[in-house]
N, C-alpha and C. Protein backbone atom coordinates (compact mmCIF):
# COMPACT_ATOMS: atom_id res chain seq x y z
N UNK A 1 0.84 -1.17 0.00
CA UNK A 1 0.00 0.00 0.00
C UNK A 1 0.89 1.24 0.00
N UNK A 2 0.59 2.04 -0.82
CA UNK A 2 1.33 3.36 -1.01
C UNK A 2 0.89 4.25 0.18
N UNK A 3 2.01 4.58 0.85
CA UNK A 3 1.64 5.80 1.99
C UNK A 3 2.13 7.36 1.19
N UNK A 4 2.36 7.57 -0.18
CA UNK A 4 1.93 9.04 -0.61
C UNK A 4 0.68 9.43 -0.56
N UNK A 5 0.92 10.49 -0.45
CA UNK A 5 -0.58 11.76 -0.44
C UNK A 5 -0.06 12.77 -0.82
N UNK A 6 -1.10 13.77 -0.82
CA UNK A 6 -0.64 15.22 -1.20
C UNK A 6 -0.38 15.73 0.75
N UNK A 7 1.36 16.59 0.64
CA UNK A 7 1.82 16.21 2.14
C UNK A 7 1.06 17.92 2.18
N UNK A 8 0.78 18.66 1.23
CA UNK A 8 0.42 20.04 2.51
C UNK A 8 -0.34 19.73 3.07
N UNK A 9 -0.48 21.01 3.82
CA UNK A 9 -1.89 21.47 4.55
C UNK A 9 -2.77 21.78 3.48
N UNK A 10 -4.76 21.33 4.08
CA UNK A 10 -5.48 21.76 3.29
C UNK A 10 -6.18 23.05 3.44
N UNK A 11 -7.00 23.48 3.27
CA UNK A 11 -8.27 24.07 3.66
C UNK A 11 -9.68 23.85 2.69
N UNK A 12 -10.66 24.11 3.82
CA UNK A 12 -12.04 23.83 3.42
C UNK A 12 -12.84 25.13 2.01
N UNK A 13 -13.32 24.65 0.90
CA UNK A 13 -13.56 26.11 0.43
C UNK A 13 -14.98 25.53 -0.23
N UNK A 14 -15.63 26.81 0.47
CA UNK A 14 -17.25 26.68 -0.44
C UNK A 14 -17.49 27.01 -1.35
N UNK A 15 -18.41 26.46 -2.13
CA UNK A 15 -18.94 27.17 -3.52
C UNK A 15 -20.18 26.51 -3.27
N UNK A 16 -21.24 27.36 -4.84
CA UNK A 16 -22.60 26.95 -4.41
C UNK A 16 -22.95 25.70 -4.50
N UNK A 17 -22.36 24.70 -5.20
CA UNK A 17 -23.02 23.76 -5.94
C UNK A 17 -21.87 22.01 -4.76
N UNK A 18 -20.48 22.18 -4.49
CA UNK A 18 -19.92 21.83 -3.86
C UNK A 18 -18.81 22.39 -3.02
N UNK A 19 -18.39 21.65 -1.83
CA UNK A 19 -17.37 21.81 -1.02
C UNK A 19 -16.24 21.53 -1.09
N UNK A 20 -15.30 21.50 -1.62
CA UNK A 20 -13.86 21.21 -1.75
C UNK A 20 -13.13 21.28 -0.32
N UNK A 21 -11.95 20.58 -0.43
CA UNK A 21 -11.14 20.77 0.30
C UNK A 21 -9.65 20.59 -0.77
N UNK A 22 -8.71 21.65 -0.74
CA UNK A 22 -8.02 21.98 -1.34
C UNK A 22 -6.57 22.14 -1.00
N UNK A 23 -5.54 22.02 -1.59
CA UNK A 23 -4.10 22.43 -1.09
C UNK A 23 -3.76 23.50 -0.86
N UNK A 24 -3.74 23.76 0.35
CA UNK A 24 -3.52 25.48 1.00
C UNK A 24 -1.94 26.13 0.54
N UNK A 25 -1.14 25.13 -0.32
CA UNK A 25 0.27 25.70 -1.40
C UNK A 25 -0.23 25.95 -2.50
N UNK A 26 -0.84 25.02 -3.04
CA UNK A 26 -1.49 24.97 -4.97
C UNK A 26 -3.03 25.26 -5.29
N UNK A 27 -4.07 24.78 -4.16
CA UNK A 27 -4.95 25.10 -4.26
C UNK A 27 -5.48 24.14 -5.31
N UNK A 28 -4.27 22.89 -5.21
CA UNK A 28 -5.11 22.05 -6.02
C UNK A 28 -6.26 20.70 -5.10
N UNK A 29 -7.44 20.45 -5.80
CA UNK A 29 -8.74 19.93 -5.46
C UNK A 29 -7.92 18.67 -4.72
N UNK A 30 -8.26 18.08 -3.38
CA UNK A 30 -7.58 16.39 -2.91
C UNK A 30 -9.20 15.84 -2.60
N UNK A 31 -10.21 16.80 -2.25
CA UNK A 31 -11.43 16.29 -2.01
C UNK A 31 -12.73 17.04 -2.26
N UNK A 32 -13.59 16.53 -3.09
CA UNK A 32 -14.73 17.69 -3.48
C UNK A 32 -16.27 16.72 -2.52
N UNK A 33 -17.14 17.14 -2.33
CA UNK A 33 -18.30 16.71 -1.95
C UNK A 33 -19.00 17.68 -2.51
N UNK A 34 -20.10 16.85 -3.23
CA UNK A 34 -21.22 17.09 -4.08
C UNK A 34 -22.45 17.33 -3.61
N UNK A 35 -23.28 18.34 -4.01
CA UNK A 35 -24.31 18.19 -3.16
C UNK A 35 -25.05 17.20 -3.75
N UNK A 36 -26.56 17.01 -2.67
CA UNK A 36 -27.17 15.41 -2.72
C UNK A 36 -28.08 15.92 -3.69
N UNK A 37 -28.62 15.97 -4.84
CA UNK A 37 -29.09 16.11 -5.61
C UNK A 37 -30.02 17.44 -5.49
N UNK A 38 -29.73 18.33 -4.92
CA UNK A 38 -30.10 19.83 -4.61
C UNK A 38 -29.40 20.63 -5.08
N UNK A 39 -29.99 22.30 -5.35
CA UNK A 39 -29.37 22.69 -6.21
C UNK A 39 -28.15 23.58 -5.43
N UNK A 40 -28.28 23.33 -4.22
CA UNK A 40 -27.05 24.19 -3.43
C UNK A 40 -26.57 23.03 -2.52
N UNK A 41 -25.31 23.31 -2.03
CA UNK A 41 -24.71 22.70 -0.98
C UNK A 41 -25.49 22.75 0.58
N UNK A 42 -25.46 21.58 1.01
CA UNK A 42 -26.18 21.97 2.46
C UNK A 42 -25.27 22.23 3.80
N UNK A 43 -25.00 23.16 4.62
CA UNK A 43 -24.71 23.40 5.78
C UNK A 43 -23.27 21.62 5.99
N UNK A 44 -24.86 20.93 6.35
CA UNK A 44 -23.94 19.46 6.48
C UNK A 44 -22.48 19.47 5.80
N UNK A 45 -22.83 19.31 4.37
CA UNK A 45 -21.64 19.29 3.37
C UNK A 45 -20.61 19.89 3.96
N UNK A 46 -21.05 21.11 3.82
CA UNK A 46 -19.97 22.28 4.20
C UNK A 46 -18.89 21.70 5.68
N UNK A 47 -20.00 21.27 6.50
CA UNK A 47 -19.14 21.01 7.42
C UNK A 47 -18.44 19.66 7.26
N UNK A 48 -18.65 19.13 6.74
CA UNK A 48 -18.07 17.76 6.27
C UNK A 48 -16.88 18.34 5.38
N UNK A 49 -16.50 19.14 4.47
CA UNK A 49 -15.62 19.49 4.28
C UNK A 49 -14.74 19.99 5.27
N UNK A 50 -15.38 20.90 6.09
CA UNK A 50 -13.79 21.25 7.04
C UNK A 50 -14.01 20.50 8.00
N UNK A 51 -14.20 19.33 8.44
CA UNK A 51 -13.73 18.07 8.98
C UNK A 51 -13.04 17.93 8.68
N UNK A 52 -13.02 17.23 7.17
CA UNK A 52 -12.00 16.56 6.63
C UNK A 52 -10.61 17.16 6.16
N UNK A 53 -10.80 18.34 5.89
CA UNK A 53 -9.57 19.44 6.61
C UNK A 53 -8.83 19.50 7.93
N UNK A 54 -9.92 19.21 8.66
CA UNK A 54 -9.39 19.80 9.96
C UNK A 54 -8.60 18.24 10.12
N UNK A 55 -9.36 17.10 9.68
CA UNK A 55 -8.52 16.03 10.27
C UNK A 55 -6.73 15.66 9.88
N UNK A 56 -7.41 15.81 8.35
CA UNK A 56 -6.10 15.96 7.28
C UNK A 56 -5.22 16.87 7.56
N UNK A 57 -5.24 17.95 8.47
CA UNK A 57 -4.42 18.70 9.00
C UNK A 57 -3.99 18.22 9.64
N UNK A 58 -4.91 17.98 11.46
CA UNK A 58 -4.08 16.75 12.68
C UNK A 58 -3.42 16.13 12.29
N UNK A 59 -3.54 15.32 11.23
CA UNK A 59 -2.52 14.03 10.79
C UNK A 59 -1.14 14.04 10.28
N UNK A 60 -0.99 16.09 10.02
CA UNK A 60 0.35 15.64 9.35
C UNK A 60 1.74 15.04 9.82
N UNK A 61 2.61 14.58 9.17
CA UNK A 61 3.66 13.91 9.89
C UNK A 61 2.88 12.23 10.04
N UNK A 62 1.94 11.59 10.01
CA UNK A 62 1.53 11.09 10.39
C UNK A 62 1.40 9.53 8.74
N UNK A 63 2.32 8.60 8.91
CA UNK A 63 2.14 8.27 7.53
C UNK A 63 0.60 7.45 7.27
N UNK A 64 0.13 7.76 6.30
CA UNK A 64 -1.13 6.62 5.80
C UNK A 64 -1.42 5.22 6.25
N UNK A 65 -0.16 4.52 6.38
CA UNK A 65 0.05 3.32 6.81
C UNK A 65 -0.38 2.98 8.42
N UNK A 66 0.47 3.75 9.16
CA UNK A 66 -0.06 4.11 10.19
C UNK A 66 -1.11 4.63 11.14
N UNK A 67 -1.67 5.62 9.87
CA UNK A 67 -3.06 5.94 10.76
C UNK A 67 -4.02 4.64 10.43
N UNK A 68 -3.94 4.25 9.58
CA UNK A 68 -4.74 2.78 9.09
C UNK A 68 -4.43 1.64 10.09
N UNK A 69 -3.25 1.33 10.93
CA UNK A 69 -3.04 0.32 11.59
C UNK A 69 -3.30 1.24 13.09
N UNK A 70 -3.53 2.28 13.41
CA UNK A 70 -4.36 2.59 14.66
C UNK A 70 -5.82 2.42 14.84
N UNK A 71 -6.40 2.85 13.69
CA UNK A 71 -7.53 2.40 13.05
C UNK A 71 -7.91 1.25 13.38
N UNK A 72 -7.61 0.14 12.99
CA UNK A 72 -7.77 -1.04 12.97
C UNK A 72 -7.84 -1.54 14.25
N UNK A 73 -6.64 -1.10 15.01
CA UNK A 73 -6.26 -1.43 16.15
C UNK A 73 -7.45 -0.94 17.78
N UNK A 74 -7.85 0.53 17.19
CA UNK A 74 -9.03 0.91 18.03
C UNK A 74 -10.09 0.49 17.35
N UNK A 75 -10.38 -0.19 16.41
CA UNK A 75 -11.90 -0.97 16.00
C UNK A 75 -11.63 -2.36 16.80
N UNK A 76 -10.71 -3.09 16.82
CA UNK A 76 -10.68 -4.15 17.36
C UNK A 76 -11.11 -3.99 18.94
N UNK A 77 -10.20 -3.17 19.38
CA UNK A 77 -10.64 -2.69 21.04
C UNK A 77 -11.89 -2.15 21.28
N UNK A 78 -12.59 -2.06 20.42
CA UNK A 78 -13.96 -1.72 20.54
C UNK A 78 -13.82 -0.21 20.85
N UNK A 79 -13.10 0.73 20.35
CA UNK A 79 -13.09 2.11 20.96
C UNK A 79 -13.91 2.88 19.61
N UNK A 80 -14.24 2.10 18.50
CA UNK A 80 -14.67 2.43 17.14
C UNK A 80 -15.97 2.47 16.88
N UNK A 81 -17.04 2.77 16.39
CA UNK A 81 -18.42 2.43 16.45
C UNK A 81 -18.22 1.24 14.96
């Protein structure tokens, strides 16, 4: 399993239709969410984008491989839903 990613930092950016989360160096797209078949993005979305910012931030330094085998490791311990 490949532990590359895109290593910057992201940030969350709205528009009407979807939410991106983007490379805060290039500003290039690593994650878009679509809205659910409406003609604007909902609140939800939005915040589901800077989640996934905010997490993808916590993690840096942190390789792919690894957050996947903590993962695993707190689902087994039952600390996971």
């Amino acid at each position: 399993m490949s532990a590359a990613h895109t290593p910057d930092r992201v940030v969350a950016v709205d528009g009407a239709y979807v939410a991106e989360v983007r490379s805060a160096k290039d500003g290039r797209v690593v994650a878009r969410i679509s809205s659910r078949g409406t003609l604007h993005i909902s609140q939800e979305e939005r915040d589901d984008a800077r989640r996934l910012a905010a997490c993808w931030n916590a993690c840096e330094g942190i390789s792919t491989d690894e957050l996947e085998a903590r993962a695993a490791i707190a689902q087994a311990q039952g600390e996971q839903p």
